[in-house]
Protein backbone atom coordinates (compact mmCIF):
# COMPACT_ATOMS: atom_id res chain seq x y z
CA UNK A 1 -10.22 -14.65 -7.11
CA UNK A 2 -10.77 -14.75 -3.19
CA UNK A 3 -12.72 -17.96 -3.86
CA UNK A 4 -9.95 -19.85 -5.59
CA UNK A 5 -7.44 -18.79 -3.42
CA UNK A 6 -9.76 -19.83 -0.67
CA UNK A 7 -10.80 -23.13 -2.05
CA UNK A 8 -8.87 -23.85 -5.17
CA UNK A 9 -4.87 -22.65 -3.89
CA UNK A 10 -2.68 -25.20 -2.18
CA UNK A 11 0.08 -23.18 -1.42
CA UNK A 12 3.66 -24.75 -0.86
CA UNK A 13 5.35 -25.05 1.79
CA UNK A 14 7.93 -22.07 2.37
CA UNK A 15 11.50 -23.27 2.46
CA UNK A 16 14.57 -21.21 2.94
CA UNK A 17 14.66 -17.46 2.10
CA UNK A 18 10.78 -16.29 2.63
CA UNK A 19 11.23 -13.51 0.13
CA UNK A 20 12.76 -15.55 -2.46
CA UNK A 21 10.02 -18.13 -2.30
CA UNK A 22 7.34 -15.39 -1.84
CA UNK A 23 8.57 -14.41 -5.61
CA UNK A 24 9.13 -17.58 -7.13
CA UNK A 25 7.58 -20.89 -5.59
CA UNK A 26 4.23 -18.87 -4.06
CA UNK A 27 3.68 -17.02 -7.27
CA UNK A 28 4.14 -19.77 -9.63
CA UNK A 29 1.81 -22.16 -8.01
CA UNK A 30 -0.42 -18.55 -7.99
CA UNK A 31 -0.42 -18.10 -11.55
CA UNK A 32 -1.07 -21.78 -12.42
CA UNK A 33 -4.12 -21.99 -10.19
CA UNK A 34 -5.58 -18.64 -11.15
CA UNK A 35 -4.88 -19.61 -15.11
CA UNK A 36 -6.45 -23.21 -14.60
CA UNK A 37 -9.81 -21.50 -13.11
CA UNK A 38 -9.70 -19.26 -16.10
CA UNK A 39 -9.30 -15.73 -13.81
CA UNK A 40 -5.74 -14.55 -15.30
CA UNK A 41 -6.67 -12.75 -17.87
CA UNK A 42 -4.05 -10.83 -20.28
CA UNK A 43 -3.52 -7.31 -21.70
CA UNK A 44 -0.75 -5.52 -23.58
CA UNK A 45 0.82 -9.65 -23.69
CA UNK A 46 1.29 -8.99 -19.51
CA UNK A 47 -0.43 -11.33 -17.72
CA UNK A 48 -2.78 -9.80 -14.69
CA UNK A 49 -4.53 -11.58 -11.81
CA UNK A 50 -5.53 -9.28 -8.47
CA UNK A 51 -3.92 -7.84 -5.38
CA UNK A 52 -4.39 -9.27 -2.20
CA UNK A 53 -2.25 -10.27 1.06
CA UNK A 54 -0.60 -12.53 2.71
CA UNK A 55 0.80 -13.62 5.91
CA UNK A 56 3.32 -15.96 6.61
CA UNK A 57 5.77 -16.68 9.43
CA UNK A 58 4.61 -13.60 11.30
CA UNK A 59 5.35 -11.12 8.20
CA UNK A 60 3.04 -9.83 5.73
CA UNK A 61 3.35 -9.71 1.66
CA UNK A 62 1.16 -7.97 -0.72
CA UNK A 63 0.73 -9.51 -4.03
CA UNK A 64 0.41 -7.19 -6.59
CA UNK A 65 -2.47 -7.79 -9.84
CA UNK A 66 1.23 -8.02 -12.03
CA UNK A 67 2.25 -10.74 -9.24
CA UNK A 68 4.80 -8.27 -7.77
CA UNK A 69 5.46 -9.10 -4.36
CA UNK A 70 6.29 -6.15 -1.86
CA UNK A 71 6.79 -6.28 2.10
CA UNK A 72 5.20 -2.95 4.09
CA UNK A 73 7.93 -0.99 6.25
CA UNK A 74 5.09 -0.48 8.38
CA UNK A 75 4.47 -3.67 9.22
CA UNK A 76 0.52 -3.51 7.94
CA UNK A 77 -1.22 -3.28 4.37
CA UNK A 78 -4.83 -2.73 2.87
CA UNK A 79 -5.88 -3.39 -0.17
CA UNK A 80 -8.84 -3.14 -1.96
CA UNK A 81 -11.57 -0.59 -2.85
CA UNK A 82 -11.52 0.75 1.37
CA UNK A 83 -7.88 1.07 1.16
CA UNK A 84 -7.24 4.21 1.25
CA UNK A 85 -9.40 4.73 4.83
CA UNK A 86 -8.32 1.44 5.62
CA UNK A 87 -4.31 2.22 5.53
CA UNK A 88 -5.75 6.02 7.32
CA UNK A 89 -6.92 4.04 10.61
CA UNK A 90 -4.27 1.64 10.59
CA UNK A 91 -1.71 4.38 10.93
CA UNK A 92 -3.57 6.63 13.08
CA UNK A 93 -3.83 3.26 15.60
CA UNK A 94 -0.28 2.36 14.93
CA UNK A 95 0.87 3.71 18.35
CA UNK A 96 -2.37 3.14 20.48
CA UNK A 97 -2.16 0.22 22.68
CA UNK A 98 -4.54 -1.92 20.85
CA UNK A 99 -4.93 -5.94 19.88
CA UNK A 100 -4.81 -6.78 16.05
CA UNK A 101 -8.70 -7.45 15.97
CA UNK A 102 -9.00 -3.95 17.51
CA UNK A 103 -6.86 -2.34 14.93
CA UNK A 104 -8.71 -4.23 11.97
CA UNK A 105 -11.89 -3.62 13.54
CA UNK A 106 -10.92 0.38 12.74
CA UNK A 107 -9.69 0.11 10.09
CA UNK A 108 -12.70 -1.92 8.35
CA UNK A 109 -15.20 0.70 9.99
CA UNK A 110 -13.66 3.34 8.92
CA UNK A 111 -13.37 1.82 4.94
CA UNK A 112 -16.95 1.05 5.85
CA UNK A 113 -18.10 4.35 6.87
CA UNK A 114 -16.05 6.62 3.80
CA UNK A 115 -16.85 3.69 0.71
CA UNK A 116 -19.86 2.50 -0.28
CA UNK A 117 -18.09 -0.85 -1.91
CA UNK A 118 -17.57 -1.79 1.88
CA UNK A 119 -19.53 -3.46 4.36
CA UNK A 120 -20.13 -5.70 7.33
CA UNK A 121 -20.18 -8.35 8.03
CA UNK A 122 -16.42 -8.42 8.58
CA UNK A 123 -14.96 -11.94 9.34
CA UNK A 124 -11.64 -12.50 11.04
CA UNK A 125 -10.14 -15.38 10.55
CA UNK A 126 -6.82 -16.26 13.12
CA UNK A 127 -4.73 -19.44 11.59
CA UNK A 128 -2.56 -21.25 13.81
CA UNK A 129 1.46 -20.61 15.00
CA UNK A 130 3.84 -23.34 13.75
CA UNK A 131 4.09 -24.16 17.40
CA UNK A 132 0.22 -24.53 17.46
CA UNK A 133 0.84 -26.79 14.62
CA UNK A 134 2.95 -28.80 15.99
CA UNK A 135 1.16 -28.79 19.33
CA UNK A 136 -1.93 -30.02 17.19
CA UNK A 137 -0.22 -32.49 15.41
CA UNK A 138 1.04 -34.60 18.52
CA UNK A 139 -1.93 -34.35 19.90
CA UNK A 140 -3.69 -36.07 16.94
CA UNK A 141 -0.98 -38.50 17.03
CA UNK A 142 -1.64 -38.97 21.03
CA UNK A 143 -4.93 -39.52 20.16
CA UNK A 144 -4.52 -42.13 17.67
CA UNK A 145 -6.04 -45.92 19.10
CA UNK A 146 -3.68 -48.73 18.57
CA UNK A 147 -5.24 -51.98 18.51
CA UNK A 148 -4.01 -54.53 21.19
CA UNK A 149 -2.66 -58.03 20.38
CA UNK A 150 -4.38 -59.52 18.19
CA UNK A 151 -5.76 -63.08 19.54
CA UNK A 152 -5.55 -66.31 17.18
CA UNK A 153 -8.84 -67.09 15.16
CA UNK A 154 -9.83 -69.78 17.42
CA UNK A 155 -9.90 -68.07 20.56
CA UNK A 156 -12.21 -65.56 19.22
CA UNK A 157 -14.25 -67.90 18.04
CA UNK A 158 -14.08 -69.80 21.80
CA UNK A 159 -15.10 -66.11 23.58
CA UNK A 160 -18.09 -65.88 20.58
CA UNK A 161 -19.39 -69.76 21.66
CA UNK A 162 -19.48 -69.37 25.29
């Protein structure tokens, strides 16, 4: 599932209420990439996928295996087989003056230490602001060439004689 989401989800583009498009945009375009690539799978007639997170807009979402979203009080989430020691660190570092990476860093060493389904290497990946976005996108535009005038087909050929 974590490689289709990866390489196979194009996820829209959030508009309006976040949680009302977390529940119905998101998750439809969800469950008609993950039925395409044949991972949905069915039982009891419910249709099941996996759990994993998301973060949008500076808020995180889980999305539950039954496509449930939920939002943490707590601010963070874990899912997965570490969870458990995962969601232990997290909260034990919730009040410690820490950066993010430092905070993930625990928690994924302590999943890592207490379950043997966990393991480095960890990879953090940090994805732009919508101000870095922006930023990025004038920039490309700054960077764009735009031809000068073009000259009439007989002076270039006059520069290509002499």
């Amino acid at each position: 599932m974590g490689q289709l989401l990866h390489h196979a989800f194009k996820a829209p583009q959030p508009k309006g209420d976040l949680d009302a498009f977390m529940t119905t945009r998101f998750v439809n375009k969800l469950r008609t990439c993950l039925k395409e690539a044949g991972w949905a799978r069915k039982e009891s007639e419910q249709e099941k996928a996996g759990t994993f997170l998301v973060g949008i807009h500076g808020r995180l979402f889980i999305v539950y295996a039954d496509y449930q979203v939920a939002e943490p009080a707590d601010g963070y989430a874990a899912v997965g087989c570490g969870n458990e020691f995962a969601l232990g660190a997290l909260h034990a570092t919730a009040t410690a003056n820490l950066h993010a990476r430092e905070r993930l860093t625990a928690a994924l060493t302590a999943a890592s230490h207490h379950s043997t389904d966990v393991c480095e290497p960890f990879t953090f990946t940090t994805a732009p602001s919508v101000s870095e976005l922006y930023e990025m996108q004038a920039r490309r535009h700054q960077d764009v060439a735009v031809p000068g005038p073009r000259k009439p087909a007989d002076a270039a050929k006059k520069g290509a004689e002499q």
